[in-house]
C-alpha atoms as a PDB file:
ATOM      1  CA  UNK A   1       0.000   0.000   0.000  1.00  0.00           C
ATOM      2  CA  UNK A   2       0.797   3.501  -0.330  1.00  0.00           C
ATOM      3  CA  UNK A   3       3.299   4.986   2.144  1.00  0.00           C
ATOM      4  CA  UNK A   4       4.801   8.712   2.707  1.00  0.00           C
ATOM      5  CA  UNK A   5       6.755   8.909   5.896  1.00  0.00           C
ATOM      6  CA  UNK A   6       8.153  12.430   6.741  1.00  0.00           C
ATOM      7  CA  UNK A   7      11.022  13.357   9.186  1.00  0.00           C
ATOM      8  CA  UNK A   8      13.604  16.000   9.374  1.00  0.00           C
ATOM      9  CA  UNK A   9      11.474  18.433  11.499  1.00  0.00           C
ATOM     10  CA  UNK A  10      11.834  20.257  14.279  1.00  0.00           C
ATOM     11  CA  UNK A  11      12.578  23.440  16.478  1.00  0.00           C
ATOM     12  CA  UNK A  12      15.137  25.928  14.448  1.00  0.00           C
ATOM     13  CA  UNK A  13      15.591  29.911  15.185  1.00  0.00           C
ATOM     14  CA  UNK A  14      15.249  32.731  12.504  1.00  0.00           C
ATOM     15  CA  UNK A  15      17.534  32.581   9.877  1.00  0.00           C
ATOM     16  CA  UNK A  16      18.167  28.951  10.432  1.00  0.00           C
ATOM     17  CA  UNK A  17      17.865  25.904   7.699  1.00  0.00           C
ATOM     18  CA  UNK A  18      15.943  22.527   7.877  1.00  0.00           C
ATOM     19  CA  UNK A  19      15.859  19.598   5.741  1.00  0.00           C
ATOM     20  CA  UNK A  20      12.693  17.710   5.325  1.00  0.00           C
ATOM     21  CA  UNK A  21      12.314  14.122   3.868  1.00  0.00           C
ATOM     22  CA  UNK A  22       9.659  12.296   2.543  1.00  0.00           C
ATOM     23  CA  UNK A  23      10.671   8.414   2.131  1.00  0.00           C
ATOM     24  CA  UNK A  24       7.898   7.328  -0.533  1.00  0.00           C
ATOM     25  CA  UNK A  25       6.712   2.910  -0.959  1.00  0.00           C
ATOM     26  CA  UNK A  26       3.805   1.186  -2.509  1.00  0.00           C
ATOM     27  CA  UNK A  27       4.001   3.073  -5.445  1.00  0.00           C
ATOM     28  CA  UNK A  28       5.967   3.507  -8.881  1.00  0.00           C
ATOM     29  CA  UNK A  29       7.614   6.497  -7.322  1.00  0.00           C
ATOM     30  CA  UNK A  30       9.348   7.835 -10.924  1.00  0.00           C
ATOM     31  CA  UNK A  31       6.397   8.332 -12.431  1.00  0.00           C
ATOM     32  CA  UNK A  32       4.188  10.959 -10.282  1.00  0.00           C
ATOM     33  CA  UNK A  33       4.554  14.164  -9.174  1.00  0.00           C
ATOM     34  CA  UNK A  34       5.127  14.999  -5.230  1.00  0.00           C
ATOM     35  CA  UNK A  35       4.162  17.874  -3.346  1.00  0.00           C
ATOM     36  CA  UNK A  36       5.152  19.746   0.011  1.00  0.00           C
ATOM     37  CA  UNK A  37       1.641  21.441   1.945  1.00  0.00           C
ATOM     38  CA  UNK A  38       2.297  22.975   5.020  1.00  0.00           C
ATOM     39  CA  UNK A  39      -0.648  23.923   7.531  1.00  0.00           C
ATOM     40  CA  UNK A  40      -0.070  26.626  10.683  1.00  0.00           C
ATOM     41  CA  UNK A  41      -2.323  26.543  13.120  1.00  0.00           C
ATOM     42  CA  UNK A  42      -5.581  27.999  12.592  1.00  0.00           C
ATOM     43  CA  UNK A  43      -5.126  28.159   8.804  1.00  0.00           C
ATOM     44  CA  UNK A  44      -5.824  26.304   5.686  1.00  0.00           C
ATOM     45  CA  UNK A  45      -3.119  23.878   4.332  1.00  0.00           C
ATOM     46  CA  UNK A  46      -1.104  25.308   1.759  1.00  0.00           C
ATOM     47  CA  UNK A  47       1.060  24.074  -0.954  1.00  0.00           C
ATOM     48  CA  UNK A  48       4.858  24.821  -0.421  1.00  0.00           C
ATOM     49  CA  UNK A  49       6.677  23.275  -3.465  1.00  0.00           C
ATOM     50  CA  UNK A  50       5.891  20.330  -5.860  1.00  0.00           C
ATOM     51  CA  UNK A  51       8.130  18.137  -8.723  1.00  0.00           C
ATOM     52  CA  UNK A  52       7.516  16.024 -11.542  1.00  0.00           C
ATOM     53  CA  UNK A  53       8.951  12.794 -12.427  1.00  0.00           C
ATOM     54  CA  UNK A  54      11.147  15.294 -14.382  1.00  0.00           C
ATOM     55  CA  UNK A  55      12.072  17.011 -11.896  1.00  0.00           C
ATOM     56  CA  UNK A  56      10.462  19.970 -12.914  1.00  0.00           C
ATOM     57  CA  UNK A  57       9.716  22.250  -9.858  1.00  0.00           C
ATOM     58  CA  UNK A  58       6.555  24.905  -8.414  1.00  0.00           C
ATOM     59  CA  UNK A  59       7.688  26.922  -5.931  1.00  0.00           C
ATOM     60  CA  UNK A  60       4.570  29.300  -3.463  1.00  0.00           C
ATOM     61  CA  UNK A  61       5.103  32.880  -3.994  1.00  0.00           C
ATOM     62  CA  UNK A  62       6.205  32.936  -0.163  1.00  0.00           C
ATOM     63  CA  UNK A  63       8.773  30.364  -0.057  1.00  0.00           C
ATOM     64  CA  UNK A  64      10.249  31.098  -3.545  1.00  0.00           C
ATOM     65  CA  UNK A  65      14.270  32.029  -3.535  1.00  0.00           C
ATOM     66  CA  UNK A  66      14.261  29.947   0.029  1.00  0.00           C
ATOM     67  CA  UNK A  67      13.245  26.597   0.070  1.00  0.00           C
ATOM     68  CA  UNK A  68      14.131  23.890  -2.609  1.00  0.00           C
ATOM     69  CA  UNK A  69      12.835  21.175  -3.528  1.00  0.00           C
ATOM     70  CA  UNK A  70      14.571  17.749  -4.938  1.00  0.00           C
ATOM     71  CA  UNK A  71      14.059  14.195  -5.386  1.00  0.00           C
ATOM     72  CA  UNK A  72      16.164  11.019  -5.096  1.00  0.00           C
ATOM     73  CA  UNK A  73      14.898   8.502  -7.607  1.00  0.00           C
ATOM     74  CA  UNK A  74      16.972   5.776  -6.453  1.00  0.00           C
ATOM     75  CA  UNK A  75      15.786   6.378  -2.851  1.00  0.00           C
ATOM     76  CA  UNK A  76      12.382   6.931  -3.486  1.00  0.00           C
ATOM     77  CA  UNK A  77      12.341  10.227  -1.173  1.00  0.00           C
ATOM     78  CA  UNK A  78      11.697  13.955  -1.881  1.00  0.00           C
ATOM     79  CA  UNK A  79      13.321  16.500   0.391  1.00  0.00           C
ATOM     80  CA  UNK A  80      12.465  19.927   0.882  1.00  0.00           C
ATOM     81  CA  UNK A  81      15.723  21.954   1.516  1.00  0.00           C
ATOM     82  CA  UNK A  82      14.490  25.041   3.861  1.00  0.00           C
ATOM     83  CA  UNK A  83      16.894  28.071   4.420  1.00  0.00           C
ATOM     84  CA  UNK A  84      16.233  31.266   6.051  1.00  0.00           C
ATOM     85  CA  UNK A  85      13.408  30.014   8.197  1.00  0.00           C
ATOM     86  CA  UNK A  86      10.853  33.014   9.606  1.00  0.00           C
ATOM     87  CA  UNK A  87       8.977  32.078  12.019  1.00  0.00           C
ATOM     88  CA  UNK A  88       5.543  32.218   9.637  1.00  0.00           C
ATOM     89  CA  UNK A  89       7.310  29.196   8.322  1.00  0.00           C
ATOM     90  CA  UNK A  90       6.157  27.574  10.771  1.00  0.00           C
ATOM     91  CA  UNK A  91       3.667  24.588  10.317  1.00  0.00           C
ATOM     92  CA  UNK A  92       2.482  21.326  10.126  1.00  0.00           C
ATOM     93  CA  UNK A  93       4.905  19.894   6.439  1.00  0.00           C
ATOM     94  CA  UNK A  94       2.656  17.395   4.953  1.00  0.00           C
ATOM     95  CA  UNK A  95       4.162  15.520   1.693  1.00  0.00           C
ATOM     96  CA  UNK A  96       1.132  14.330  -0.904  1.00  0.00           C
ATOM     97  CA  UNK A  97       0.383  11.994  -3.543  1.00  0.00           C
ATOM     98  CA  UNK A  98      -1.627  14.006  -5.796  1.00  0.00           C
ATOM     99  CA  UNK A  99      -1.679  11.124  -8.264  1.00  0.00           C
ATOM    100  CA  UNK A 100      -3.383   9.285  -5.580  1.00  0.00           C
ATOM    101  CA  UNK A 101      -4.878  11.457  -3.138  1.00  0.00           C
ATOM    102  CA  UNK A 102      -3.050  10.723  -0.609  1.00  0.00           C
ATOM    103  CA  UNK A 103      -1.521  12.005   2.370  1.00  0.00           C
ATOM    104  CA  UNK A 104       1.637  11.622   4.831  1.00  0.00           C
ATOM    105  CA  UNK A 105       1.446  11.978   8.357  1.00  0.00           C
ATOM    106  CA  UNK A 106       3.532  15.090   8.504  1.00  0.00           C
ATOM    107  CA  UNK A 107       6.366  16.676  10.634  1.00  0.00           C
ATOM    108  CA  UNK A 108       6.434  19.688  12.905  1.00  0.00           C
ATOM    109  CA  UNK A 109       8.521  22.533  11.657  1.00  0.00           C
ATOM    110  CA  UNK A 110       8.816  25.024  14.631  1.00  0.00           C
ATOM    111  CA  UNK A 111      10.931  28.376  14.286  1.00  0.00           C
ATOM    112  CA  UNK A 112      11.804  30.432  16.932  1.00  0.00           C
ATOM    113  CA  UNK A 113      14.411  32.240  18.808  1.00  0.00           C
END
């Protein structure tokens, strides 16, 4: 079955980086696009970044120029390369199948000083 299993969050101050990873299964993972959604509390999830078997990329206005997004075919895992965290960065990272609908369990991204 279907699995996306996040990690790489956590607590990081202002101005810090973060790496987030999304190890992928139960799919053919080189042939559908992947997406990073983040959700804050108290507002609607929003997409972050996505890439296509490609690995074309589409970046949110407001983490364009900061974050980057990747993939590791031979791993089966996107990763979402964060720098110069503010603190409305942080959120709830989900990764998503849209192929399939279907979401990971996410990982807490917390910045603060």
């Amino acid at each position: 079955q279907v699995q996306l299993v996040e990690s790489g969050g956590g607590l990081v101050q202002p101005g810090g980086s973060l790496r987030l990873s999304c190890a992928a299964s139960g799919f053919t993972f080189t042939m559908y696009d992947i997406a990073w959604y983040r959700q804050a509390p108290g507002k609607q999830r929003e997409l972050a970044a996505t890439i296509g078997p490609d690995g074309s990329t589409h970046y949110a206005t407001s983490v364009k120029g900061r974050f980057t997004i990747s993939r590791d075919n031979t791993k089966n895992t996107v990763y979402l390369q964060m720098n110069s965290l503010k603190p409305e960065d942080a959120a709830v990272y989900y990764c998503f199948l849209p192929g399939r609908l279907f979401w990971g369990r996410g990982t807490q991204v917390t910045v603060s000083s």
